[in-house]
N, C-alpha and C. Protein backbone atom coordinates (compact mmCIF):
# COMPACT_ATOMS: atom_id res chain seq x y z
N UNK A 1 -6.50 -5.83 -21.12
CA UNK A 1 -5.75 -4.64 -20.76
C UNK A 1 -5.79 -4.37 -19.26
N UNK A 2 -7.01 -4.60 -18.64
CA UNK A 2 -6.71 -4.64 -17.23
C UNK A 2 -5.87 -5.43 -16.25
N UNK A 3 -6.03 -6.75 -16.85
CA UNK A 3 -4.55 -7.57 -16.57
C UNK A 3 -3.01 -6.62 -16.55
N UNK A 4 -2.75 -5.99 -17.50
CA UNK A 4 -1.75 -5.11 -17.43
C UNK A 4 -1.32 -4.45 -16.46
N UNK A 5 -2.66 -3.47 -16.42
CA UNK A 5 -2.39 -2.70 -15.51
C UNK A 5 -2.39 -3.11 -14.26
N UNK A 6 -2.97 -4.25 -13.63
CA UNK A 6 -2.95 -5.00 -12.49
C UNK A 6 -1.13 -5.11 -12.24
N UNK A 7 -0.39 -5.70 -13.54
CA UNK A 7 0.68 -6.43 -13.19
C UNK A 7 1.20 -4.93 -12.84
N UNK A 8 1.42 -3.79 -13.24
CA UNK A 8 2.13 -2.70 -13.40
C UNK A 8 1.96 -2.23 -11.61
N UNK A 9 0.59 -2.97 -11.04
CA UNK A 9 0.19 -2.51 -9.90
C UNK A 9 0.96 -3.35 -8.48
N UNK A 10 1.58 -4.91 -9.32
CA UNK A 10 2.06 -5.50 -8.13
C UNK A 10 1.43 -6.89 -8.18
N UNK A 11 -0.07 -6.80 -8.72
CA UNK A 11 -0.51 -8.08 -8.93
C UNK A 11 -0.13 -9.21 -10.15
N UNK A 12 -0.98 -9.67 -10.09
CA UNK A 12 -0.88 -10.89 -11.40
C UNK A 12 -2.02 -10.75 -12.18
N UNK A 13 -1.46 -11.29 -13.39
CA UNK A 13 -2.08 -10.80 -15.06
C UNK A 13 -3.79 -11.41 -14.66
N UNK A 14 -4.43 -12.62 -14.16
CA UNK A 14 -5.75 -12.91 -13.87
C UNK A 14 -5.50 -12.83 -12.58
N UNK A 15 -7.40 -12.99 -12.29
CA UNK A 15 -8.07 -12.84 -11.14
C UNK A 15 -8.52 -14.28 -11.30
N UNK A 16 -8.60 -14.56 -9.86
CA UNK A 16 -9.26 -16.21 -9.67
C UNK A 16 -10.41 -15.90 -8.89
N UNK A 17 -11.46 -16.56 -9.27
CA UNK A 17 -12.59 -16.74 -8.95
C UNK A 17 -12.92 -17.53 -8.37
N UNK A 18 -13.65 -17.43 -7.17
CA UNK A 18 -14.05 -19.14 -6.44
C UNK A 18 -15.68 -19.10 -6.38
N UNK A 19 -16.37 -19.90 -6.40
CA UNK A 19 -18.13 -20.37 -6.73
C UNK A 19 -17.84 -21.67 -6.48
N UNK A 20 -18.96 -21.60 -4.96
CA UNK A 20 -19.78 -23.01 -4.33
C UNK A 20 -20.16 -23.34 -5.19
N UNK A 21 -20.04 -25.05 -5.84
CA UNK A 21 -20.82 -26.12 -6.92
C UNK A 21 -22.47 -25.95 -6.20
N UNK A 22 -22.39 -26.18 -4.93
CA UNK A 22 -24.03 -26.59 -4.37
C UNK A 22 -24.21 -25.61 -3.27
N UNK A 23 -24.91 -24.91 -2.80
CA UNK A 23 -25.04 -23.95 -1.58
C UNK A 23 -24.41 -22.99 -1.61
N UNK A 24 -23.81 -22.47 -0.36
CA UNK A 24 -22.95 -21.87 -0.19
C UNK A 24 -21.79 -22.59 0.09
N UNK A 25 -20.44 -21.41 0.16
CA UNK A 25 -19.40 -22.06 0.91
C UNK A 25 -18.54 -21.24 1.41
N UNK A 26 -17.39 -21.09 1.68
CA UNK A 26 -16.74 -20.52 2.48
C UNK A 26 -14.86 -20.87 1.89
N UNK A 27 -14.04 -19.61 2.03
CA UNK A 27 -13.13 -19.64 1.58
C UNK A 27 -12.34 -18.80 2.14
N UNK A 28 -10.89 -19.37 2.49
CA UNK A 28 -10.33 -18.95 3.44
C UNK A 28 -8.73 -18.27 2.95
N UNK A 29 -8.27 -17.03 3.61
CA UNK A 29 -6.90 -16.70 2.83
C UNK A 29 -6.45 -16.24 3.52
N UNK A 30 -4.87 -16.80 3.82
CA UNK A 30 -3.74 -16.12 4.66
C UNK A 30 -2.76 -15.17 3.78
N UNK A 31 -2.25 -14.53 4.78
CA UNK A 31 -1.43 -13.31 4.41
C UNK A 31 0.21 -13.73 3.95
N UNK A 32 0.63 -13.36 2.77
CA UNK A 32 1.94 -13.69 2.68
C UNK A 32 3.01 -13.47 3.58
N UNK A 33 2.86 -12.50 4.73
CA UNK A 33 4.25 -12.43 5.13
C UNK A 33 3.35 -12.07 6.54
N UNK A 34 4.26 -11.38 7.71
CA UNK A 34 3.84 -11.18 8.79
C UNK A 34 2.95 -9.65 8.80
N UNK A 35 2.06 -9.59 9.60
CA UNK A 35 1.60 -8.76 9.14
C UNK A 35 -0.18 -8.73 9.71
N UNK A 36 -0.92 -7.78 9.06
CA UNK A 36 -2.29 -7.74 9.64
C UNK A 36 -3.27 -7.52 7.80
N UNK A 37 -4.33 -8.46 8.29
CA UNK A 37 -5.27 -8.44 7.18
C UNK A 37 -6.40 -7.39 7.28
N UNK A 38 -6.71 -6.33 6.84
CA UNK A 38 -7.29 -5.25 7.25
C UNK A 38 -9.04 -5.50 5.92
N UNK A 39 -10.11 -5.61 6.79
CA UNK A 39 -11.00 -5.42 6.00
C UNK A 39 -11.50 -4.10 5.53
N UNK A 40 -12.27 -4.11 4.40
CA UNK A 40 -12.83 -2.82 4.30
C UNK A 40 -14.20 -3.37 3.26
N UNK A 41 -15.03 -2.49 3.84
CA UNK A 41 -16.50 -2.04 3.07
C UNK A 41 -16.29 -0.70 2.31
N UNK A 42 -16.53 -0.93 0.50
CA UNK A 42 -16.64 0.17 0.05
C UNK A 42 -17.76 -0.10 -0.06
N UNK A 43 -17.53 1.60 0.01
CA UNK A 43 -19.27 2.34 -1.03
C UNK A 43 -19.61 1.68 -2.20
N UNK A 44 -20.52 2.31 -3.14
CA UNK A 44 -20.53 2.44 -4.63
C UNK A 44 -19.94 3.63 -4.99
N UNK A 45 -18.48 3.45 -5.52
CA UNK A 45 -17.50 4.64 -5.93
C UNK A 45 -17.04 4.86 -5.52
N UNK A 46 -16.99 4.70 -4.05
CA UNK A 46 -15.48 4.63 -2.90
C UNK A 46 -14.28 4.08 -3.32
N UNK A 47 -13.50 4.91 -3.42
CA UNK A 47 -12.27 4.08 -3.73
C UNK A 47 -11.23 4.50 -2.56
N UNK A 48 -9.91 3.06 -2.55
CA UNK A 48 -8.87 3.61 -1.95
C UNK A 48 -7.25 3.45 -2.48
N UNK A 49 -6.57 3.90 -1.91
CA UNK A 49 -5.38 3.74 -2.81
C UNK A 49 -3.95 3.00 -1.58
N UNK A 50 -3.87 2.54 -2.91
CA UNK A 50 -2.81 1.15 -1.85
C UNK A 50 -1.43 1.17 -2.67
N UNK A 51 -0.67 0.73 -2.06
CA UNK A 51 0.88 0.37 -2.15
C UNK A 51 0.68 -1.12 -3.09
N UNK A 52 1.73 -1.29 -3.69
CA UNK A 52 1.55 -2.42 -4.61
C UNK A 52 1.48 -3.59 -3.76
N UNK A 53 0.71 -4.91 -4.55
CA UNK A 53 0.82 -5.77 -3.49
C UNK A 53 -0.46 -5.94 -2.08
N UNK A 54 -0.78 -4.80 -2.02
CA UNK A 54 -1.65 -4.68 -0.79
C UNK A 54 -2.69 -5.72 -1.00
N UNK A 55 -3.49 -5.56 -1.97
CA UNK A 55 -5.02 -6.45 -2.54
C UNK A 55 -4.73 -7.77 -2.52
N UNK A 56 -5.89 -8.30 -1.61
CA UNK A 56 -5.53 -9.65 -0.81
C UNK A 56 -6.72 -10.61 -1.95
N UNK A 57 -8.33 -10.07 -1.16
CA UNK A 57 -9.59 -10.53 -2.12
C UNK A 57 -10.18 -9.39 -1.82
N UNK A 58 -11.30 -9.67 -2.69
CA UNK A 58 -12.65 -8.93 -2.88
C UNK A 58 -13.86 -9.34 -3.40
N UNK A 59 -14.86 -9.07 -3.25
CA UNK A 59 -16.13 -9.76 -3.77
C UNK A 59 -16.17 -9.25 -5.01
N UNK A 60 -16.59 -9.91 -6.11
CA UNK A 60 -17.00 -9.68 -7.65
C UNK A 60 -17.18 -8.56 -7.75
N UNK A 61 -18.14 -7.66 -7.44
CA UNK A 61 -18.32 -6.15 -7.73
C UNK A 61 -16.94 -4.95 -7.42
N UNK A 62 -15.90 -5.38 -6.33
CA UNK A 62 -14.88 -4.69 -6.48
C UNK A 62 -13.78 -4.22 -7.71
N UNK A 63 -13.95 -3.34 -8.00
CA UNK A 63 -12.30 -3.39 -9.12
C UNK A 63 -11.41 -2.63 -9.15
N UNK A 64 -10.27 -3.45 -9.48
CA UNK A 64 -8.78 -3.43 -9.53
C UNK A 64 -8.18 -2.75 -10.36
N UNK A 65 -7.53 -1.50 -10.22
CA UNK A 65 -6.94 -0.55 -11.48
C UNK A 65 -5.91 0.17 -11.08
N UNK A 66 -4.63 0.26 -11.59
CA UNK A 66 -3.81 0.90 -11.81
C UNK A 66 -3.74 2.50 -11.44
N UNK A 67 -3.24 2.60 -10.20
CA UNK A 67 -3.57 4.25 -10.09
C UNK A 67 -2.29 4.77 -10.28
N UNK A 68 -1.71 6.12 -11.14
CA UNK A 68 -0.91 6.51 -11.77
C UNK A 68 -0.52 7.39 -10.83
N UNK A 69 0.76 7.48 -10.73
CA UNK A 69 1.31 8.96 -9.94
C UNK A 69 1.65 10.03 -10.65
N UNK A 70 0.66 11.06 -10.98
CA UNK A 70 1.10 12.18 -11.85
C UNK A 70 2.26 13.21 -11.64
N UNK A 71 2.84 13.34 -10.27
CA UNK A 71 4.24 14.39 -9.96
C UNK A 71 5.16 13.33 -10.66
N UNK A 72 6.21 13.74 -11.33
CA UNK A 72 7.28 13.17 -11.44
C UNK A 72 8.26 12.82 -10.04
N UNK A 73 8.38 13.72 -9.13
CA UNK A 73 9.32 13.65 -8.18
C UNK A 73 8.39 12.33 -7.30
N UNK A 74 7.69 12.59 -7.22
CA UNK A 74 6.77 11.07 -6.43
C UNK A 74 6.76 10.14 -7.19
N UNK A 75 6.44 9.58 -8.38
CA UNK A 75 6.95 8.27 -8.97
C UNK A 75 8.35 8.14 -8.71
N UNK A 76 9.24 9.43 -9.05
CA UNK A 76 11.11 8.42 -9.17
C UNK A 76 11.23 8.31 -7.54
N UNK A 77 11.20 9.10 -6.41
CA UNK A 77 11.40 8.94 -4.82
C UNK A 77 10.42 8.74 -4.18
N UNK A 78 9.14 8.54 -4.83
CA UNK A 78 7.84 7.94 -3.41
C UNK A 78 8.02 7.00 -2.69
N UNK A 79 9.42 5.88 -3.19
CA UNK A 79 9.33 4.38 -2.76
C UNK A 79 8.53 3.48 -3.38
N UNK A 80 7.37 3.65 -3.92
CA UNK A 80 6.87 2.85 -4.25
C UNK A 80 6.57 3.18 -6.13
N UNK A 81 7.63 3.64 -6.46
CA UNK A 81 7.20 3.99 -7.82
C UNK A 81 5.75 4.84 -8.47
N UNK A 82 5.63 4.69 -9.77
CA UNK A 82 4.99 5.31 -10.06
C UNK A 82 3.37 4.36 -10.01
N UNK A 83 3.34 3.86 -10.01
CA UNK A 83 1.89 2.74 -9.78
C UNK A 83 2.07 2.49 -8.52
N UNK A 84 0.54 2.50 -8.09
CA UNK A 84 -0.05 1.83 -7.09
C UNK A 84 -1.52 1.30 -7.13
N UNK A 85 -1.86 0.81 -6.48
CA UNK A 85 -3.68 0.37 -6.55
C UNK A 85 -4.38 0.91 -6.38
N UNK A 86 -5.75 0.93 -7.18
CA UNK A 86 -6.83 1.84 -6.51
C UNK A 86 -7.38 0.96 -6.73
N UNK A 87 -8.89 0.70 -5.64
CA UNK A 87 -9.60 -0.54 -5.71
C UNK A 87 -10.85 0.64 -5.09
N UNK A 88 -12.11 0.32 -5.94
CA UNK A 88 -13.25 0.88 -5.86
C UNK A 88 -14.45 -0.18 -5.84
N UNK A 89 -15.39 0.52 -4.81
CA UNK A 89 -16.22 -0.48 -4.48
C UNK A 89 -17.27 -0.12 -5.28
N UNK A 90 -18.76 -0.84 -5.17
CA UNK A 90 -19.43 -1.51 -4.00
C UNK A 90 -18.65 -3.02 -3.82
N UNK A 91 -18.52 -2.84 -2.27
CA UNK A 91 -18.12 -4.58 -2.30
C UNK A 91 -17.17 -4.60 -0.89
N UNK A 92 -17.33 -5.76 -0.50
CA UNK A 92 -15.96 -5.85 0.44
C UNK A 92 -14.33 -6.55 0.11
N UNK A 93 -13.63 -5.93 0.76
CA UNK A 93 -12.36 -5.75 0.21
C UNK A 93 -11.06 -6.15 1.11
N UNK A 94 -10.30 -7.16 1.12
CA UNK A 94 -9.16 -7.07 2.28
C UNK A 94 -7.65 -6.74 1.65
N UNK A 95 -7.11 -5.73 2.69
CA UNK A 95 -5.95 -5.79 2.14
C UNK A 95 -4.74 -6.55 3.31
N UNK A 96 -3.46 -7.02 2.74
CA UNK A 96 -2.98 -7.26 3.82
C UNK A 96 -1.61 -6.53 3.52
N UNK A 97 -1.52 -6.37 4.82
CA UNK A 97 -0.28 -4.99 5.10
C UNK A 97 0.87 -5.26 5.95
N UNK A 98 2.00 -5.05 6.13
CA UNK A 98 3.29 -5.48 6.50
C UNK A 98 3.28 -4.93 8.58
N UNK A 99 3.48 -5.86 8.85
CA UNK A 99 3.70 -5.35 10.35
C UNK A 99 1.94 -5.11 11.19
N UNK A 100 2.33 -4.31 12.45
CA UNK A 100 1.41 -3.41 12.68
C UNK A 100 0.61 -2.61 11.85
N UNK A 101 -1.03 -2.10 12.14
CA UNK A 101 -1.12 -1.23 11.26
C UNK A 101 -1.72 0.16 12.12
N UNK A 102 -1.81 2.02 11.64
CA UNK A 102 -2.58 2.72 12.50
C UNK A 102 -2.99 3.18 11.22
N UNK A 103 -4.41 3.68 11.79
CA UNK A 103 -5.03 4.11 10.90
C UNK A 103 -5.32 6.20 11.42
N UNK A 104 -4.98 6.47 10.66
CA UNK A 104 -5.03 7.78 10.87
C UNK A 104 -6.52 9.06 10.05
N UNK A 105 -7.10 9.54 10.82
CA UNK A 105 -7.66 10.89 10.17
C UNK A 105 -7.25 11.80 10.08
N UNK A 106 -7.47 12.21 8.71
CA UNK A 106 -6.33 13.57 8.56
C UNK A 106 -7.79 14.28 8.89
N UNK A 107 -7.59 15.60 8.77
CA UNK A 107 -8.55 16.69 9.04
C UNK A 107 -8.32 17.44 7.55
N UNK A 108 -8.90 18.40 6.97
CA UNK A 108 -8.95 19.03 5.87
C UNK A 108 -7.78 20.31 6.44
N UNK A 109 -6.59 20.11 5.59
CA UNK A 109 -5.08 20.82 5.76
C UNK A 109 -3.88 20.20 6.36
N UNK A 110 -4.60 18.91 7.33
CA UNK A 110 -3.72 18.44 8.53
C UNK A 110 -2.53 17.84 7.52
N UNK A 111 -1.48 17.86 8.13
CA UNK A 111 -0.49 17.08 7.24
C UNK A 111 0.20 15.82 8.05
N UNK A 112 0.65 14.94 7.38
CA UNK A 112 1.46 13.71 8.60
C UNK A 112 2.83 13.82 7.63
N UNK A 113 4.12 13.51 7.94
CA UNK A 113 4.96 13.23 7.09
C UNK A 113 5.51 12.05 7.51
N UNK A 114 5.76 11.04 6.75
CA UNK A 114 6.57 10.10 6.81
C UNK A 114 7.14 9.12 6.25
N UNK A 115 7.98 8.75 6.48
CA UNK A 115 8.95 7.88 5.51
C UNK A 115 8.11 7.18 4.53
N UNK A 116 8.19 7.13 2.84
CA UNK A 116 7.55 7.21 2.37
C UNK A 116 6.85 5.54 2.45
N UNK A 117 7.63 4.28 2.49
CA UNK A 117 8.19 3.13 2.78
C UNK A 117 6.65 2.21 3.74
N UNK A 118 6.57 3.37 4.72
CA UNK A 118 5.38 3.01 5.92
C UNK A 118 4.08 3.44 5.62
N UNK A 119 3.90 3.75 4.49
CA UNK A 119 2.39 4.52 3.98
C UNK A 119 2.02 3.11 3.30
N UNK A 120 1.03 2.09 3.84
CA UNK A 120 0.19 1.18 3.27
C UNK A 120 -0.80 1.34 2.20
N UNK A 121 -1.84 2.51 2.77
CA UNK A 121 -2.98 2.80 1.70
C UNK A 121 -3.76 3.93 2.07
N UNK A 122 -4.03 5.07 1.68
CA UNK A 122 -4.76 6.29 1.61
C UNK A 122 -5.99 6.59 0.56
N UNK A 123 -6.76 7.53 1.53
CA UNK A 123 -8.33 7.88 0.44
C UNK A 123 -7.69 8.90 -0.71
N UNK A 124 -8.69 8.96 -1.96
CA UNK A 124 -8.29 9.71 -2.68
C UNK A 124 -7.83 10.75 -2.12
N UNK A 125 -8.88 11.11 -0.93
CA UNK A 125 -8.98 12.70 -1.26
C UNK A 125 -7.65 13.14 -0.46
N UNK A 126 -6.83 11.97 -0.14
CA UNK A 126 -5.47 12.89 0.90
C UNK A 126 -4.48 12.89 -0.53
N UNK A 127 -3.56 14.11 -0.40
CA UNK A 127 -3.04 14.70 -1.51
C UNK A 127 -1.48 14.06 -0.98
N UNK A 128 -0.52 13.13 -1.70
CA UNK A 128 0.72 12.90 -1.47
C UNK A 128 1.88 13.40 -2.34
N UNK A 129 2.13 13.72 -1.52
CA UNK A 129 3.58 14.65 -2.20
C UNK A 129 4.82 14.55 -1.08
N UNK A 130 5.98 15.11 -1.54
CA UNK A 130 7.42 14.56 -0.95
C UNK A 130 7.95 16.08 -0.85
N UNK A 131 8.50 15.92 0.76
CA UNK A 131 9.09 16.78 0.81
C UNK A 131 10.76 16.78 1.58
N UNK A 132 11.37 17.59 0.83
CA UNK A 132 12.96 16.99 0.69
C UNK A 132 13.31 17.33 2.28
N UNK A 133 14.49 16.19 3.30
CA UNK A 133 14.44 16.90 4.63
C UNK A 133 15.70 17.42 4.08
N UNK A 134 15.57 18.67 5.55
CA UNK A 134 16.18 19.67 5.71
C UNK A 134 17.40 19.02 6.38
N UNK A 135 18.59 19.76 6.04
CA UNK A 135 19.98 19.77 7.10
C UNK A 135 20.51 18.36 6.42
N UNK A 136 22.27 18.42 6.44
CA UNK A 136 22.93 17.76 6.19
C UNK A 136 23.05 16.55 7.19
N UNK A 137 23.23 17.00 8.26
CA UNK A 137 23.16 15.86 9.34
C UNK A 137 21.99 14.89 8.94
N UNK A 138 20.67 15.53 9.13
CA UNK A 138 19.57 14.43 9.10
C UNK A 138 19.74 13.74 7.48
N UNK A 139 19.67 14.34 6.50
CA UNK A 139 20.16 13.64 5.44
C UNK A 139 21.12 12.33 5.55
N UNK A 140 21.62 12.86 5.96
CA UNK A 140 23.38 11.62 5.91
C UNK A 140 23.05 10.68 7.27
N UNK A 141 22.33 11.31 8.44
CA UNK A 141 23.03 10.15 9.96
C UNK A 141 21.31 9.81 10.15
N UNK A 142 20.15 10.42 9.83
CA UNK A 142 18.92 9.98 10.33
C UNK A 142 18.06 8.64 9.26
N UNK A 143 19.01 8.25 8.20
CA UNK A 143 18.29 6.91 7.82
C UNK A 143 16.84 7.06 7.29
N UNK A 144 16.94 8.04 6.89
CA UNK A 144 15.45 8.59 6.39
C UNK A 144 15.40 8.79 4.68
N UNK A 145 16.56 9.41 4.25
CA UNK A 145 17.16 9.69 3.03
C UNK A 145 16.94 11.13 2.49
N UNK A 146 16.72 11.21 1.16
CA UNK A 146 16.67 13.21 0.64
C UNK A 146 15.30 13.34 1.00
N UNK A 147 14.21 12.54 0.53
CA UNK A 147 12.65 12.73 0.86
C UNK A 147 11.89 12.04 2.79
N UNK A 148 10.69 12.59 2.56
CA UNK A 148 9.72 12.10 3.20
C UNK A 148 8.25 12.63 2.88
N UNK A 149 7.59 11.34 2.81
CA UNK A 149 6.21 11.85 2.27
C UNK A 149 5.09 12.78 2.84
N UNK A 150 5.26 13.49 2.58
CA UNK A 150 4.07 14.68 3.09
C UNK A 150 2.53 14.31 2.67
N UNK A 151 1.38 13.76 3.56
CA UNK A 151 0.25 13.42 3.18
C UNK A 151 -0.72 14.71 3.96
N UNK A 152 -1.56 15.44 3.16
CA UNK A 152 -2.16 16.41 3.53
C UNK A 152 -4.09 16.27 3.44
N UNK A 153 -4.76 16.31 4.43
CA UNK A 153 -5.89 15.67 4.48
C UNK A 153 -7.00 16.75 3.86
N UNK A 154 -7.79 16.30 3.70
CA UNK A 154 -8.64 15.51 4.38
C UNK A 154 -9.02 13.95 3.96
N UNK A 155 -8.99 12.93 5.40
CA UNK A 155 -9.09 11.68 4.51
C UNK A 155 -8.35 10.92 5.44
N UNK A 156 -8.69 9.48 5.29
CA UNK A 156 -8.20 8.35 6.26
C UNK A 156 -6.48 7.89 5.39
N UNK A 157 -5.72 7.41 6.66
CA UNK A 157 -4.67 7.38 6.15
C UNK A 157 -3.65 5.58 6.91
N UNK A 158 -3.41 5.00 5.91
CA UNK A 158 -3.21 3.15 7.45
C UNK A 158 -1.86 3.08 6.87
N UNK A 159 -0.87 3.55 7.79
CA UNK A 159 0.58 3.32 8.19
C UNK A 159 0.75 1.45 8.37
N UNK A 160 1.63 1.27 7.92
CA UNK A 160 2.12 -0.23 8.15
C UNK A 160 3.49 -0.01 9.08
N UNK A 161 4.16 -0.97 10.14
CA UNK A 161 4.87 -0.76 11.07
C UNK A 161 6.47 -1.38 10.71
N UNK A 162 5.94 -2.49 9.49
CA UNK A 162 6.66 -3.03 9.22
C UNK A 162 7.20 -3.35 7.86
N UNK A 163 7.12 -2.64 6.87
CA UNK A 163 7.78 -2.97 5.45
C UNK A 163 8.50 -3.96 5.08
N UNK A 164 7.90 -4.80 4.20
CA UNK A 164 8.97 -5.99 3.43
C UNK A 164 10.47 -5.49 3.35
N UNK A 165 10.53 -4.46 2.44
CA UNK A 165 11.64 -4.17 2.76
C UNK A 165 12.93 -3.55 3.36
N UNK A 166 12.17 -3.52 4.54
CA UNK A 166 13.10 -3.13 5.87
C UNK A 166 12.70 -4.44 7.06
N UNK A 167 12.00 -5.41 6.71
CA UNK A 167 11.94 -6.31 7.20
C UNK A 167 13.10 -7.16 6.22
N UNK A 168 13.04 -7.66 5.13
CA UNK A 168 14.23 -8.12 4.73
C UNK A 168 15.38 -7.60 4.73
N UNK A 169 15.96 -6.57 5.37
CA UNK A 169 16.99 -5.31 5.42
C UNK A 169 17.72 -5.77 6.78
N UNK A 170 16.98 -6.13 7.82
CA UNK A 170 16.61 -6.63 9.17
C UNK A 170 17.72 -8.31 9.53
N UNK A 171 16.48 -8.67 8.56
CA UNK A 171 16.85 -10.00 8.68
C UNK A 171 18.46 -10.80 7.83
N UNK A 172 18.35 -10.18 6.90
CA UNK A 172 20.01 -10.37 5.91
C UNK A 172 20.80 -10.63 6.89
N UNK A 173 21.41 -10.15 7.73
CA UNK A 173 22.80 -10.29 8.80
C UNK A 173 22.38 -11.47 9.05
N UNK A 174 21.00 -12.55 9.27
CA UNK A 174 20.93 -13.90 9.77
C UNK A 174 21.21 -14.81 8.42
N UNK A 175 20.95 -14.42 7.39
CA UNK A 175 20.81 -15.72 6.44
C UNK A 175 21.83 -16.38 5.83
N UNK A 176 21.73 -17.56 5.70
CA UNK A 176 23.29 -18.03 6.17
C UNK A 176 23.41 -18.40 4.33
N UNK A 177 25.29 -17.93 4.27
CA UNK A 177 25.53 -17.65 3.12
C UNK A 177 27.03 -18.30 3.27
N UNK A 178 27.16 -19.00 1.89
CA UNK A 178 28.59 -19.76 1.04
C UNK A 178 29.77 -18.88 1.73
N UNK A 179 29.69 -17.98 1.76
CA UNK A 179 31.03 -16.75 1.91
C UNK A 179 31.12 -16.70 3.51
N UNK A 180 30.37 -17.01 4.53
CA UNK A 180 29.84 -16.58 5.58
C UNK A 180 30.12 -17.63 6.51
């Protein structure tokens, strides 16, 4: 059943395991697309919450679960649907993330808003919710759309610069096509 919920998260139904035959050893993993591999040390019970896709590896004691978006209006317009990852430690953990990355502290009330698209991975404790922009103009000519994600702290927050899919959005006008 955790397989499931993995796939629902972005991943795949197993986990692969690697174990040195004799000693130690060492094992090495690149990032699917362009982008930055971001480590992290959890606690015991630290958890964080990621965009699908994010979870690169982790040491044995990390695990992988399905974190649910309980607002309705944030699963159908968050961008990223209603699943995302939560990965809780003890253990170390990499995720890899699209583009640039900043990592932000919220303060307890502070809010950041932004396109929902560029939000990589946040601590529990920052609260995400969507808030619709204002004015017809910015709706229709600012490329932003009806929402933007309102993240309210307290709690660490890692923006990605570059989204798959506004990186493939980007690139389309080059790829050379039958009709073209």
């Amino acid at each position: 059943m955790k397989g499931i919920g993995r796939m629902l998260a972005g991943e795949s139904l197993f986990l692969t395991s690697y174990f040195p035959e004799h000693g130690t050893g060492l094992v090495s993993f690149a990032s699917e697309f362009p982008g930055k591999v971001i480590p992290m040390k959890l606690k015991e019970g630290e958890s964080i919450i990621a965009q699908k896709d994010a979870f690169m590896v982790a040491e044995g004691s990390v695990t992988l679960k399905t974190h649910f978006r309980k607002r309705l209006g944030t699963g159908f317009f968050g961008g990223e649907g209603f699943f995302l990852q939560e990965i809780t430690g003890p253990g170390q953990v990499f995720l890899e993330l699209a583009g640039e990355v900043t990592e932000y502290k919220l303060e307890s009330g502070q809010q950041l808003k932004v396109d929902q698209g560029y939000i990589a991975a946040y601590e529990p404790s920052v609260d995400f919710d969507l808030t619709r922009v204002k004015g017809v103009k910015n709706i229709l000519f600012s490329g932003e759309g009806l929402f933007l994600a309102t993240l309210t702290g307290p709690g660490k927050v890692w923006l990605q610069s570059m989204p798959i899919a506004a990186l493939a959005k980007k690139l389309f006008p080059y790829m050379p096509s039958k009709g073209r």
